[in-house]
C-alpha atoms as a PDB file:
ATOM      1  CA  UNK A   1      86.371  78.125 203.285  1.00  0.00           C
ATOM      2  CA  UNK A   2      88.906  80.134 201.205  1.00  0.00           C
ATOM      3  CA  UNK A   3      91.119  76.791 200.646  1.00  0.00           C
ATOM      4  CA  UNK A   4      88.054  74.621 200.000  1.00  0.00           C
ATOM      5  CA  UNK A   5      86.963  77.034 197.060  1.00  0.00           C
ATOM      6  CA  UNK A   6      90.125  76.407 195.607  1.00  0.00           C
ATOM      7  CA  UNK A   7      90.170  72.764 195.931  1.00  0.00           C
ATOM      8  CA  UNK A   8      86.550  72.645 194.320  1.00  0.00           C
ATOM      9  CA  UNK A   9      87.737  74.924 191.265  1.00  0.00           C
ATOM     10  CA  UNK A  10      85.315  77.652 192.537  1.00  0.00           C
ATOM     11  CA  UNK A  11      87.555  79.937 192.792  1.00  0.00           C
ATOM     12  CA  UNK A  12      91.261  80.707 191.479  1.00  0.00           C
ATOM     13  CA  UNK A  13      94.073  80.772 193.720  1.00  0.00           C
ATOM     14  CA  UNK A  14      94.883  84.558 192.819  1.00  0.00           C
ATOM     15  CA  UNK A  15      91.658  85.543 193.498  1.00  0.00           C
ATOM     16  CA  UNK A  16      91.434  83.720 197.068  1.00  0.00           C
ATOM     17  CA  UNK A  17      94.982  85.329 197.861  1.00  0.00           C
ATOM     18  CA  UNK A  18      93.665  89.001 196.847  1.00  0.00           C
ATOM     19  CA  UNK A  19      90.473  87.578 199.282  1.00  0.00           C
ATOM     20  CA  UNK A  20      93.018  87.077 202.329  1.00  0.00           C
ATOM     21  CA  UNK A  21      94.977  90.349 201.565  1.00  0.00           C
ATOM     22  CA  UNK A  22      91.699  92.012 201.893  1.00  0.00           C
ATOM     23  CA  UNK A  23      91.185  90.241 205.150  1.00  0.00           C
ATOM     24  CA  UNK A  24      94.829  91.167 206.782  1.00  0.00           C
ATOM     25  CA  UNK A  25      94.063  94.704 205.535  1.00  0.00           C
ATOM     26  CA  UNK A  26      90.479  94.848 207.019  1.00  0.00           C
ATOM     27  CA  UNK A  27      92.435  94.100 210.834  1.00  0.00           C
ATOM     28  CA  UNK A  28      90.856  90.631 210.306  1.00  0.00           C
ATOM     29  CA  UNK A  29      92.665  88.016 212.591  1.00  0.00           C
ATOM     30  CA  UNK A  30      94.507  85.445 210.059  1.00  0.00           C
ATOM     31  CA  UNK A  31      97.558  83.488 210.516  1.00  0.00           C
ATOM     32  CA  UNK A  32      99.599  85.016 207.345  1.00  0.00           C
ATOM     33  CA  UNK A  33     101.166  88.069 206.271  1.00  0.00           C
ATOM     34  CA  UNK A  34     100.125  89.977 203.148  1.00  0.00           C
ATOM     35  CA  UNK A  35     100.525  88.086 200.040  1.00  0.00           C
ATOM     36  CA  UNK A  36     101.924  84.702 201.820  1.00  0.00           C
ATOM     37  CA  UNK A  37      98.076  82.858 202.104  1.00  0.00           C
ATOM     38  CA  UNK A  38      98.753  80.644 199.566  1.00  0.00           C
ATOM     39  CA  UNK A  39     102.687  80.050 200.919  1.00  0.00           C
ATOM     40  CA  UNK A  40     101.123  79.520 204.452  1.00  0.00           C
ATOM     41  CA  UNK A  41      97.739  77.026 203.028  1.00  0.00           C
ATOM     42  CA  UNK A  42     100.475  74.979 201.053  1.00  0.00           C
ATOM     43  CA  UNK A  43     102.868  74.587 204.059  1.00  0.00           C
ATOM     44  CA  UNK A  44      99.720  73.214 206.439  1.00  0.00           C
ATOM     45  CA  UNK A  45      98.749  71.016 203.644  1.00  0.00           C
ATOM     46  CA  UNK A  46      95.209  73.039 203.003  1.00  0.00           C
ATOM     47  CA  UNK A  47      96.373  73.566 199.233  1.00  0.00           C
END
């Protein structure tokens, strides 16, 4: 959802990576580390 905002110019990608910091801080299961969403969408070819 996060990566298909993005790709749809919804939202910005600073905004969806302060989203997925929010959700690694909130105990949220994600595959990332703070501040590396946008390193980790990229690398599976979401971004």
């Amino acid at each position: 959802m996060l990566c298909d905002a993005v790709r749809q110019g919804l939202l910005t990608r600073e905004t969806v990576s302060a989203v997925a910091d929010d959700l690694v801080r909130s105990k949220y299961r994600v595959p990332f580390e703070p501040g590396a969403f946008i390193r980790w969408a990229e690398e599976k070819g979401l971004l």
